[in-house]
Protein backbone atom coordinates (compact mmCIF):
# COMPACT_ATOMS: atom_id res chain seq x y z
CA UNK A 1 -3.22 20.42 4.82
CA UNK A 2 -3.35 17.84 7.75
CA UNK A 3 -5.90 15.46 8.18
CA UNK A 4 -5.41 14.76 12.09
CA UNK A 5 -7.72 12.74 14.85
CA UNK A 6 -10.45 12.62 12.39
CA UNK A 7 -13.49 11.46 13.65
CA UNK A 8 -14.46 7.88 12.43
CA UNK A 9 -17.50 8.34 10.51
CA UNK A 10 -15.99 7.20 7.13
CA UNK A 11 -14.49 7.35 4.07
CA UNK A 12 -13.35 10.56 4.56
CA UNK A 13 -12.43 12.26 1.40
CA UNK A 14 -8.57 13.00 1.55
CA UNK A 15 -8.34 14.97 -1.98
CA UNK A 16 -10.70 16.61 -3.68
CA UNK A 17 -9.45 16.92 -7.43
CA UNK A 18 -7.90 14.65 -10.32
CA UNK A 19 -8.85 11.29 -8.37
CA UNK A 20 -10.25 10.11 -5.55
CA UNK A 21 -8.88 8.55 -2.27
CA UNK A 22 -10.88 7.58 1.12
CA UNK A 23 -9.67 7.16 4.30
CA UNK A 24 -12.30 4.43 6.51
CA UNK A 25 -10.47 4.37 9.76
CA UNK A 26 -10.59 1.52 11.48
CA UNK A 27 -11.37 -1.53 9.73
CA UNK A 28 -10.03 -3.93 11.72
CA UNK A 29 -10.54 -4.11 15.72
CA UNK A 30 -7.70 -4.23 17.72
CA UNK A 31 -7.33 -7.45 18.77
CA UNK A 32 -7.96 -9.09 15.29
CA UNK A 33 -5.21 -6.95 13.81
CA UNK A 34 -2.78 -7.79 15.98
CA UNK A 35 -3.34 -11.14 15.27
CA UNK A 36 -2.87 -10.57 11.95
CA UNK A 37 -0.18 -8.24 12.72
CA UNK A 38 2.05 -11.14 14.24
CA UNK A 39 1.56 -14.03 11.84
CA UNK A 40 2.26 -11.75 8.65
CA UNK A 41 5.54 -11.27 10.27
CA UNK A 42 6.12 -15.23 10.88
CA UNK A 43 4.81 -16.16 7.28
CA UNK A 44 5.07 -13.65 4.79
CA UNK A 45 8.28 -14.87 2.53
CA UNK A 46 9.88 -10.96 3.22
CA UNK A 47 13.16 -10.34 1.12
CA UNK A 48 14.82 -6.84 0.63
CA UNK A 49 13.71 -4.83 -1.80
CA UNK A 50 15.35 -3.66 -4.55
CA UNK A 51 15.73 0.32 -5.99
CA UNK A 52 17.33 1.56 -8.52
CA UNK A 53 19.32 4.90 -7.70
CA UNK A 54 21.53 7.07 -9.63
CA UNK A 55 22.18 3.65 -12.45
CA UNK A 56 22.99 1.32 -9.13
CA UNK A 57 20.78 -1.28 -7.63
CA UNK A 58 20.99 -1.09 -4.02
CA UNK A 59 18.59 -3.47 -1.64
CA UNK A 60 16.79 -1.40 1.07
CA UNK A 61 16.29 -2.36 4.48
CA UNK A 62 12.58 -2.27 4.30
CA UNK A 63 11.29 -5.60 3.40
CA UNK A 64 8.44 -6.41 0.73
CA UNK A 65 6.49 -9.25 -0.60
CA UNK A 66 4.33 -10.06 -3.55
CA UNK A 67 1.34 -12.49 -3.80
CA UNK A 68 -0.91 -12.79 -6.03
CA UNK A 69 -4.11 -15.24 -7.69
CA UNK A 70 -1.04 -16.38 -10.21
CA UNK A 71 2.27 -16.02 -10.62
CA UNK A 72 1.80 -12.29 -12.31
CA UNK A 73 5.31 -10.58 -12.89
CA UNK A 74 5.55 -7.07 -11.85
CA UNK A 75 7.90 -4.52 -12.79
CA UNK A 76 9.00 -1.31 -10.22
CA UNK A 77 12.40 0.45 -9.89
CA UNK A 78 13.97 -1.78 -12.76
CA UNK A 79 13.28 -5.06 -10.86
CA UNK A 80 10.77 -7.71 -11.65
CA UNK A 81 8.80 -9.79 -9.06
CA UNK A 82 7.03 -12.79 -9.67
CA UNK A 83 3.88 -13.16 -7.16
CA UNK A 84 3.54 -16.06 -4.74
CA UNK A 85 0.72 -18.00 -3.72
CA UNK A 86 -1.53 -16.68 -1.28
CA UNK A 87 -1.54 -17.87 2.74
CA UNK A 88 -5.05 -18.04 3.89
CA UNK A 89 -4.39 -14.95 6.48
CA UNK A 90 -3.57 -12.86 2.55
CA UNK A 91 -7.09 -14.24 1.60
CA UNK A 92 -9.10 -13.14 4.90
CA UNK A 93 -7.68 -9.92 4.73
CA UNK A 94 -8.41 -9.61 1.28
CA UNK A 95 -12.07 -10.69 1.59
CA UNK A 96 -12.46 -7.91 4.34
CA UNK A 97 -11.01 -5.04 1.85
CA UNK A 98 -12.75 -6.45 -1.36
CA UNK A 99 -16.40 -6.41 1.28
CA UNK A 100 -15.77 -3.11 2.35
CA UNK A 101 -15.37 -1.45 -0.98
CA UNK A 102 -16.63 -3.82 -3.33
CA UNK A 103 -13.60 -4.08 -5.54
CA UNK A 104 -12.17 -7.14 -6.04
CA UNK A 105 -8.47 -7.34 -6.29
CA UNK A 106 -6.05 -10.24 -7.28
CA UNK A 107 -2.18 -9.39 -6.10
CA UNK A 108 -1.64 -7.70 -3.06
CA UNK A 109 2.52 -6.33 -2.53
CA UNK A 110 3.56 -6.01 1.39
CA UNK A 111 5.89 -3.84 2.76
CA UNK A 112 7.59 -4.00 6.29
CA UNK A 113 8.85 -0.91 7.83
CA UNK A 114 11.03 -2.28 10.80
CA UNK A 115 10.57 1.37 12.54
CA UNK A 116 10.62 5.07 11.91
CA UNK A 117 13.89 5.48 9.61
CA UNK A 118 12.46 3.30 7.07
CA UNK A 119 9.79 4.94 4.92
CA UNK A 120 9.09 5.29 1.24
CA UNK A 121 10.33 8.25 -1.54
CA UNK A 122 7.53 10.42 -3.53
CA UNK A 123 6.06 8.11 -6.18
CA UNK A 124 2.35 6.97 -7.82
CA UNK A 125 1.47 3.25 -8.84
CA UNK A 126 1.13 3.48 -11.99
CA UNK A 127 3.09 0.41 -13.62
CA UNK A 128 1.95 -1.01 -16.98
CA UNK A 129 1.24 -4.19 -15.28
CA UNK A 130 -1.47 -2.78 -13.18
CA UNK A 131 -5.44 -2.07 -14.36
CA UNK A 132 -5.22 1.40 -15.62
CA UNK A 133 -7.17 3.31 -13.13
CA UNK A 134 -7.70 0.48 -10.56
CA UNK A 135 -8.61 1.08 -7.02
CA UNK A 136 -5.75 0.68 -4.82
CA UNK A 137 -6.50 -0.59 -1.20
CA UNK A 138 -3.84 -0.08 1.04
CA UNK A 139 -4.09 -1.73 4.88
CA UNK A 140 -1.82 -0.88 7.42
CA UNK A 141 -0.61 -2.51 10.41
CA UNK A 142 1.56 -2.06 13.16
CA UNK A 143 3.11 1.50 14.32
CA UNK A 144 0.93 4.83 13.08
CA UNK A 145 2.75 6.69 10.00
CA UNK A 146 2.27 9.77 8.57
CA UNK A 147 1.20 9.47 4.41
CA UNK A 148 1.33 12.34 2.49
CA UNK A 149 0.25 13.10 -0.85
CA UNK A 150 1.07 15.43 -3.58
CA UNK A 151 -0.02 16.33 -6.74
CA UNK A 152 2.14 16.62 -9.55
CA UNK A 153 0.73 19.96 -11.44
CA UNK A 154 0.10 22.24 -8.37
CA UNK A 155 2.75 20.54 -5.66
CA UNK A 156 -0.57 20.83 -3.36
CA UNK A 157 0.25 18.46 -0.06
CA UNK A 158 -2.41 16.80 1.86
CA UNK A 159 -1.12 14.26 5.24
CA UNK A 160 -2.97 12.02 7.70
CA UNK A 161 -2.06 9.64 10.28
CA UNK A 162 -2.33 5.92 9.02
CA UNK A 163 -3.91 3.87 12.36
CA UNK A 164 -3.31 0.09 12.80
CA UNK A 165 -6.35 -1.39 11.60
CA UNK A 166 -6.74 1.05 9.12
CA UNK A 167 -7.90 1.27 5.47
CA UNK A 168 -6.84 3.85 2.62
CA UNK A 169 -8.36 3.27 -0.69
CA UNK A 170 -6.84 4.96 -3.73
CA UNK A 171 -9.63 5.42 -7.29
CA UNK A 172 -9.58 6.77 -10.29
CA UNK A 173 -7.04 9.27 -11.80
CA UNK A 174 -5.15 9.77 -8.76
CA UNK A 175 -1.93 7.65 -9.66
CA UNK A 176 -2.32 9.74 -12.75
CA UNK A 177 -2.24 13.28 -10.74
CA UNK A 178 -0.79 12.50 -7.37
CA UNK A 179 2.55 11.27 -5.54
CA UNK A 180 2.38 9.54 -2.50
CA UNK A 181 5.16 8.64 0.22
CA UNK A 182 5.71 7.23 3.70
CA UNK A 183 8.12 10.15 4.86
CA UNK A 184 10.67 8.23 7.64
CA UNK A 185 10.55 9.84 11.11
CA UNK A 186 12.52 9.26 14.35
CA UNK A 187 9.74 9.49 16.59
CA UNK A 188 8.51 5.79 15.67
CA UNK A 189 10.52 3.15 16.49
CA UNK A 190 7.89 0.13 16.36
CA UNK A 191 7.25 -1.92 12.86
CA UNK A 192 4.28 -0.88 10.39
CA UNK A 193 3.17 -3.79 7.70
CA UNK A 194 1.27 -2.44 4.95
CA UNK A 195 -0.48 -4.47 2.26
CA UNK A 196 -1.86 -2.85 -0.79
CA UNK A 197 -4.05 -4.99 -2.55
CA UNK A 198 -4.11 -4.28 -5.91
CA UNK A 199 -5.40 -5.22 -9.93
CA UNK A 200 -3.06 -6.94 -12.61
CA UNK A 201 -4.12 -6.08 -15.99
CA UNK A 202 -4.04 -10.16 -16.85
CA UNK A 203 -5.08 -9.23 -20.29
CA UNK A 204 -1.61 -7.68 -20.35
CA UNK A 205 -0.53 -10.76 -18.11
CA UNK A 206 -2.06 -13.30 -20.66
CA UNK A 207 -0.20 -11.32 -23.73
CA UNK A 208 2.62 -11.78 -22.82
């Protein structure tokens, strides 16, 4: 199933079982997320990430970033982050995804496709650090990817285009039931910045 040129009357409802994640378009005019677009490039403190594959830890060429309302630690792929303090463009954008769905989130981990080739494997965010169930609101900028999802029990797929501007916002059980990826393409050779703002569990946090 493709979800293709929808029209922008949002959310849309991507899947309609085990969770729940919306697609509302355009959140962002053009000109304001260009803006942003630029000075997350300049200012964002982007390293390398790291994944673990086959016992080896390799650093990929995409680059990724983790901010947060402290310094939370968070654990993916056998590597721990520790999040940095937000720049006041990381705030705006966060007020404008915490007004448009009413969540409030305190971390938020970028990522920074530098074109096509670079995309992300099948996976679900489901790390013990995070709120069990938390929404998940995931803004891209930059070039237009394809996301797919798929859930784990009955390998059904569902894609759509991501836009720049654009806001995906992931509820409920779906880390639980689905997969998601960035599948890497050859047809897009422009960067895509995508910051998914996201819920520490700081009970957890404060345990620790």
């Amino acid at each position: 199933m493709d979800l293709f040129d929808e029209p922008e009357c949002t959310p849309i409802n991507v899947i309609d079982y085990d969770g729940l994640v919306e697609y509302h378009g355009l959140l962002i005019p053009a000109v304001q997320a260009n803006y942003y677009f630029d000075v997350l490039l300049e200012k964002i403190e982007w390293k390398s990430d790291q994944a673990n594959i086959f016992g080896k830890q390799i650093l990929t060429k995409r680059k990724v970033a983790w901010y947060g309302d402290k310094p939370f630690s968070y654990t993916y792929s056998n590597a721990t982050k520790l999040a940095l303090p937000w720049i006041d463009e990381l705030l705006e954008l966060k007020s404008i995804v915490e007004e448009k769905t009413g969540a409030s989130f305190n971390s938020c981990l970028l990522n920074l496709y530098h074109s096509g080739e670079e995309g992300m494997a099948w996976h679900s965010d489901a790390e013990k650090d995070l709120l069990k169930n938390g929404e998940i609101g995931s803004l891209s900028l930059g070039a237009q990817r394809k996301f797919s999802f798929k859930h784990k029990r009955s390998q059904k797929n569902v894609s759509l285009l991501l836009q720049h501007g654009s806001l995906l916002v992931m509820k409920g059980e779906t880390q639980s039931h689905w997969l998601h990826r960035l599948p890497p393409t050859k047809t897009v050779n422009t960067p895509r910045v995508n910051l998914t703002f996201r819920t520490i569990d700081e009970t957890q946090f404060a345990s620790c």
